[in-house]
Protein backbone atom coordinates (compact mmCIF):
# COMPACT_ATOMS: atom_id res chain seq x y z
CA UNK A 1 -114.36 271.86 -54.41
CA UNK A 2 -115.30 270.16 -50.67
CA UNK A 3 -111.97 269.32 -49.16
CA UNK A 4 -111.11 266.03 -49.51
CA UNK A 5 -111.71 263.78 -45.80
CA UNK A 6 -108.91 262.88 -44.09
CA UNK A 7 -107.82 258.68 -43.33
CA UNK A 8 -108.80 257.38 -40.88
CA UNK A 9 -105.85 254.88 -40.98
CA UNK A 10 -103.52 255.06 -37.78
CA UNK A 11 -100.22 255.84 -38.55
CA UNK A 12 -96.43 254.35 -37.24
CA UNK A 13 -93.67 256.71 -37.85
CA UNK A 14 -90.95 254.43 -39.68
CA UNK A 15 -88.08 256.93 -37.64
CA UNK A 16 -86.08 257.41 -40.80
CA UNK A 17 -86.02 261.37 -41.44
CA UNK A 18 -87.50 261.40 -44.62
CA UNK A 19 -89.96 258.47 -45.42
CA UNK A 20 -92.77 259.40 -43.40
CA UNK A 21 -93.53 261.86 -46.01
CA UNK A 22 -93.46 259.67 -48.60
CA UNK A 23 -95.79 257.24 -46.92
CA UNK A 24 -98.28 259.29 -45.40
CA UNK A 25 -97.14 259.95 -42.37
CA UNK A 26 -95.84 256.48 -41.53
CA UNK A 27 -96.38 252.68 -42.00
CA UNK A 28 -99.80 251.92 -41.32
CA UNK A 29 -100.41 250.40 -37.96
CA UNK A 30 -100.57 247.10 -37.12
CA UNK A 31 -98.86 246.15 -40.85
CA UNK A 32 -96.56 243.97 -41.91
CA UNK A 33 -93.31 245.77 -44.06
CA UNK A 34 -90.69 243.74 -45.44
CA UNK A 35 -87.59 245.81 -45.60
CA UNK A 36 -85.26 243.89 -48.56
CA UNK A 37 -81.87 244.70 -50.34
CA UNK A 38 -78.53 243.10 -50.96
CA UNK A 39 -75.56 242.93 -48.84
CA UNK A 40 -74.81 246.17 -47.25
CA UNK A 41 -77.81 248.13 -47.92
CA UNK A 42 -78.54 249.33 -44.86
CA UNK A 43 -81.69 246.94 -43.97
CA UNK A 44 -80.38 246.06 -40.24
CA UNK A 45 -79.84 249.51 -39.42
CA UNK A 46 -83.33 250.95 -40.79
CA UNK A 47 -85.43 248.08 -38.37
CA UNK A 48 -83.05 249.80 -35.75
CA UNK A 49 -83.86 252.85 -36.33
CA UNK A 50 -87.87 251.90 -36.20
CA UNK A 51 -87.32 250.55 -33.27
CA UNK A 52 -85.20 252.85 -31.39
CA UNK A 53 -87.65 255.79 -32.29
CA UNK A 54 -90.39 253.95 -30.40
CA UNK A 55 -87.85 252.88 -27.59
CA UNK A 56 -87.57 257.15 -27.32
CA UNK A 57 -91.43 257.65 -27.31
CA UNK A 58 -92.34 254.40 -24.57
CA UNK A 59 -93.34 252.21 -26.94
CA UNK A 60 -92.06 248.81 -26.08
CA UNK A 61 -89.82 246.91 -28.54
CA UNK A 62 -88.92 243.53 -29.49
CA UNK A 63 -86.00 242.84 -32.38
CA UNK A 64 -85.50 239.00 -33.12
CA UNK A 65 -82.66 237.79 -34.96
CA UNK A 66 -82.37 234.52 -36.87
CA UNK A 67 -78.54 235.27 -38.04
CA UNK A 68 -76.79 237.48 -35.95
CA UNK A 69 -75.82 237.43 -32.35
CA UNK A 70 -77.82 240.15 -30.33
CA UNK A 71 -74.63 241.24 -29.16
CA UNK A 72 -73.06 242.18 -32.31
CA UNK A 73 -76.04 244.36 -33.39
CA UNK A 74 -76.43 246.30 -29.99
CA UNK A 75 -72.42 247.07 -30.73
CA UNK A 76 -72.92 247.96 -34.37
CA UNK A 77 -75.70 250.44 -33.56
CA UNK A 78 -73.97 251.96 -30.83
CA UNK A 79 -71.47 254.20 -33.73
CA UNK A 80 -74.97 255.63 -34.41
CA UNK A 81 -75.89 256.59 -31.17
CA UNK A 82 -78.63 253.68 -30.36
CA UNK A 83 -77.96 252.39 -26.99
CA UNK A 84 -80.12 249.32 -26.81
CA UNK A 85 -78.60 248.12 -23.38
CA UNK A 86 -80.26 251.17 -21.35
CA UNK A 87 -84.19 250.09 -22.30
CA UNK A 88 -83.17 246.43 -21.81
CA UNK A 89 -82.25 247.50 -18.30
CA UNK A 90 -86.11 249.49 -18.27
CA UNK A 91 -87.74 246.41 -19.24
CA UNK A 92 -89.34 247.99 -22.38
CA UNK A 93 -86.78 246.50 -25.31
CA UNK A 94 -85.70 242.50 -26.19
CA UNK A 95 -83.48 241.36 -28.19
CA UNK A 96 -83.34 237.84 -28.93
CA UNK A 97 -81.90 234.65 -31.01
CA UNK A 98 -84.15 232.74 -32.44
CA UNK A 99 -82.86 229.57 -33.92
CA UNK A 100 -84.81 229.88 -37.52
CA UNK A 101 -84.03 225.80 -38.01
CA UNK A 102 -86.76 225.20 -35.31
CA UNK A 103 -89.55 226.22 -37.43
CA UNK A 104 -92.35 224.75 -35.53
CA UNK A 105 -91.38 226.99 -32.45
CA UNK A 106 -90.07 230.59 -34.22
CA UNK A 107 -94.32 231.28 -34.11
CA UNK A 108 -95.28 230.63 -30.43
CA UNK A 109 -91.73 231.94 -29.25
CA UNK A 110 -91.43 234.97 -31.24
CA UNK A 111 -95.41 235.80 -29.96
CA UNK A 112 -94.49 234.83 -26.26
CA UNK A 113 -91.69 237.72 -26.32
CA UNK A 114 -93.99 239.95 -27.90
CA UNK A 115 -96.19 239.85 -25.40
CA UNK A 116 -93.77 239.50 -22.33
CA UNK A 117 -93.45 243.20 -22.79
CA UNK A 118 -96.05 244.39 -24.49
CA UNK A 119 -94.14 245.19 -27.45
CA UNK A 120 -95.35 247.54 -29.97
CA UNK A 121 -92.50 247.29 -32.74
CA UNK A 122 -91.25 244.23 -33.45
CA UNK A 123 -88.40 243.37 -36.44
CA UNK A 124 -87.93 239.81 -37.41
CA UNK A 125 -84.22 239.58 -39.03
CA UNK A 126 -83.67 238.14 -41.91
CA UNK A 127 -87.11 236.20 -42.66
CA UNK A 128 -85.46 234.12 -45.35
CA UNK A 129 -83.18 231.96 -42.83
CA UNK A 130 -86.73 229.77 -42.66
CA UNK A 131 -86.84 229.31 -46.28
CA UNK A 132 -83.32 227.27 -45.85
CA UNK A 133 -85.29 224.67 -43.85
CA UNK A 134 -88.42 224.94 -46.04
CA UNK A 135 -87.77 224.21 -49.64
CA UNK A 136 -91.35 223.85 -51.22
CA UNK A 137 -92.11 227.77 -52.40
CA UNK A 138 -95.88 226.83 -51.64
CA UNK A 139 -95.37 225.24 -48.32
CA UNK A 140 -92.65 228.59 -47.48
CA UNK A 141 -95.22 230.70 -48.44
CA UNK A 142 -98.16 229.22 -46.67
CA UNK A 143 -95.73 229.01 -43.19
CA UNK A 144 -95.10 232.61 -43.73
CA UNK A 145 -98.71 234.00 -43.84
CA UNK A 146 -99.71 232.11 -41.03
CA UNK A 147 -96.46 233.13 -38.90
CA UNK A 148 -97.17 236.75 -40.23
CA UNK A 149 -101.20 236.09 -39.63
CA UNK A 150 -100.30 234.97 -35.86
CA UNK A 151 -97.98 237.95 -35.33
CA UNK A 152 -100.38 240.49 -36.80
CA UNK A 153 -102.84 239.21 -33.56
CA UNK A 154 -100.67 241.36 -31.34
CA UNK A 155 -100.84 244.71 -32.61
CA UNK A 156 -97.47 245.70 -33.26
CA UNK A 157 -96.34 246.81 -35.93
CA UNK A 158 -93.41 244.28 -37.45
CA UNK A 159 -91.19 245.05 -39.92
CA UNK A 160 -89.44 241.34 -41.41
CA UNK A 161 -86.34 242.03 -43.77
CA UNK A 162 -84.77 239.47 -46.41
CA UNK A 163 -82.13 239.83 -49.09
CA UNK A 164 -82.34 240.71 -52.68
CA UNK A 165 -79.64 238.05 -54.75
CA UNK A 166 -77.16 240.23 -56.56
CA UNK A 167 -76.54 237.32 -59.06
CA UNK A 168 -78.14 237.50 -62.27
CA UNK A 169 -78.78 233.46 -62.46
CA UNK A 170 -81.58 231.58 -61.00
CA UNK A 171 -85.06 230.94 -61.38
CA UNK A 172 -85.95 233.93 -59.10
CA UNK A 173 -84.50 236.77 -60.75
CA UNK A 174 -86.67 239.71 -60.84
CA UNK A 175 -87.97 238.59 -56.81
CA UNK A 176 -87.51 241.25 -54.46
CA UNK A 177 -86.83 238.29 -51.28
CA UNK A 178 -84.23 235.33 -51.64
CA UNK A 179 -87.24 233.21 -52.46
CA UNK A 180 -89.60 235.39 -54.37
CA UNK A 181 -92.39 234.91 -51.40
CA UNK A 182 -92.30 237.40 -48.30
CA UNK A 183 -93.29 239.97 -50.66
CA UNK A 184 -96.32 238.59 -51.46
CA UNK A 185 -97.69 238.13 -47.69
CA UNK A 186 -96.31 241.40 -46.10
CA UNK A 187 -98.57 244.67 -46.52
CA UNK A 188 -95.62 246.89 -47.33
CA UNK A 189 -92.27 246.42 -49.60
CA UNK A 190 -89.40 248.53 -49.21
CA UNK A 191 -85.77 248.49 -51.25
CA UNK A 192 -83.15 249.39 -50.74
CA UNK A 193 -79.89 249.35 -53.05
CA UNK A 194 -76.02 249.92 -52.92
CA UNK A 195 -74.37 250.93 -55.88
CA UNK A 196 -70.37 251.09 -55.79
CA UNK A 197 -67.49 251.46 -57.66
CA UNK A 198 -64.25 252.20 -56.39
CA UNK A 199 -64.51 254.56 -54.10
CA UNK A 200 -68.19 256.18 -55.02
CA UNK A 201 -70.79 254.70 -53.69
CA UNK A 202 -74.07 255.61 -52.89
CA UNK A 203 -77.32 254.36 -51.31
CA UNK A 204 -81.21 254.57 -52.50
CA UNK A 205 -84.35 253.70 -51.40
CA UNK A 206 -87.93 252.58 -53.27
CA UNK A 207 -91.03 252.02 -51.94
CA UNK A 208 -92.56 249.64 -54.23
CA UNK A 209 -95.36 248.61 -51.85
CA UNK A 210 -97.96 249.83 -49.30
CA UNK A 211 -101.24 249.31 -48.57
CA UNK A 212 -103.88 251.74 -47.39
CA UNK A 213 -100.81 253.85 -48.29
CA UNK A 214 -100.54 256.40 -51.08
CA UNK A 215 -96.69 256.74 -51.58
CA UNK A 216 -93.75 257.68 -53.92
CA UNK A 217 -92.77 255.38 -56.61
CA UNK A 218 -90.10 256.82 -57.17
CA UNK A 219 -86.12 256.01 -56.33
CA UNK A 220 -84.95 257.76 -53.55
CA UNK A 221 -80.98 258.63 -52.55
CA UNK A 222 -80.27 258.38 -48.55
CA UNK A 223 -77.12 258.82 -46.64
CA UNK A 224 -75.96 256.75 -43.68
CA UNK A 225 -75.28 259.81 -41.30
CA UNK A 226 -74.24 259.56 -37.68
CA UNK A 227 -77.56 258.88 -36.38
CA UNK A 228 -78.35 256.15 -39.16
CA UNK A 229 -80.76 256.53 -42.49
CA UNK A 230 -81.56 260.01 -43.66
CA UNK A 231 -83.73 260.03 -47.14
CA UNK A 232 -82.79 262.91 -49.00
CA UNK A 233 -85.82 264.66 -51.27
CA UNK A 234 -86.56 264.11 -55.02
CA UNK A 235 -87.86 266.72 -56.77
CA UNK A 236 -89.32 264.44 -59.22
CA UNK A 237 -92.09 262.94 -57.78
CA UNK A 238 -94.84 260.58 -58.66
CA UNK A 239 -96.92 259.00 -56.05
CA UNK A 240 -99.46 256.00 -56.71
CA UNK A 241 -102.17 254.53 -54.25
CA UNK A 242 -102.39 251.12 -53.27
């Protein structure tokens, strides 16, 4: 049998110990991966993580946040060893507010800071502030493609994260994104869940979309050790490509 030919399809390694195996060696580059989950999944730390694994290989960074103050995250990742401060000080790493209320701006500011530095991984946290502003599913989703679309012009590969509702009620149950859309326009889907009860908890991952990608479709269990997401293995596994 004539061995199979390998893809040609350039590869981003996600930096969580683990996935790349399950995605073929990485996200593919230049895509668009919308990490989603509930409260306390982990989704915050894993777009670190991305991005701090470029930051240690010279590939310029760029994390925007619609919800948190910069400050706050740069401490929070610091108990897991990711100094963001020292490649601030290099000039190869931003991270920045971005009011997600201005909606005509977020597109032309968010790709002026891209390019400022030449950024090669870029996070957008949490995509679904913009859906507050824009209530019309149709007009959300349209916005979103075209801010995704514009972004996609500059190369980097951008990973955009929303939540997952816990409640049970509502029109969008079943949605992976607060309003069932961002999972539609991004390239890539991954979950990740929290499960809880008293004092056992534990923490799993599911790669329910990627493009160009064959991957896992399974449900994978990762820990939050001190140097953020590892994905533990599955002996169990199927794989599907998309």
């Amino acid at each position: 049998m004539p061995a199979r030919p390998k893809s040609s399809v350039q590869r981003v390694s996600s930096g969580i110990p683990g996935l790349d195996e399950l995605i073929e060696g990485g996200f593919v580059k230049g895509s668009t991966i919308l990490v989603t989950g509930g409260t306390g999944t982990g989704k915050t730390t894993f777009c670190c993580q991305f991005l701090w694994h470029g930051l240690k290989n010279g590939e310029p960074g760029v994390y925007i946040t619609l919800e948190e103050d910069p400050d706050d995250i740069k401490e929070d990742m610091k108990r897991y060893g990711m100094n963001f401060d020292e490649y601030e000080k290099k000039g190869i790493f931003k991270m920045v507010y971005q009011n997600p209320f201005e909606v005509s701006e977020i597109t032309s500011n968010v790709v002026d800071i891209i390019n400022s530095i030449n950024a090669v991984r870029v996070v957008l946290d949490p995509i679904s502030l913009i859906g507050m502003y824009i209530k019309d599913p149709v007009v959300l989703r349209k916005k979103l493609f075209e801010l995704i679309r514009v972004l996609k012009r500059t190369g980097a590969t951008i990973l955009i994260t929303s939540e997952i509702l816990e409640s049970d009620m509502g029109e969008n149950v079943g949605s992976l994104s607060r309003f069932g859309v961002a999972e539609f326009v991004a390239d890539g889907v991954i979950v990740l869940h929290f499960f809880g009860i008293g004092e056992i908890s534990s923490h799993s991952l599911l790669v329910r979309k990627m493009r160009r990608t064959k991957h896992s479709v399974d449900i994978y269990p990762f820990e939050m050790k001190r140097n953020g997401i590892v994905v533990k293995k599955n002996e169990a596994t199927k794989t599907i490509m998309r």
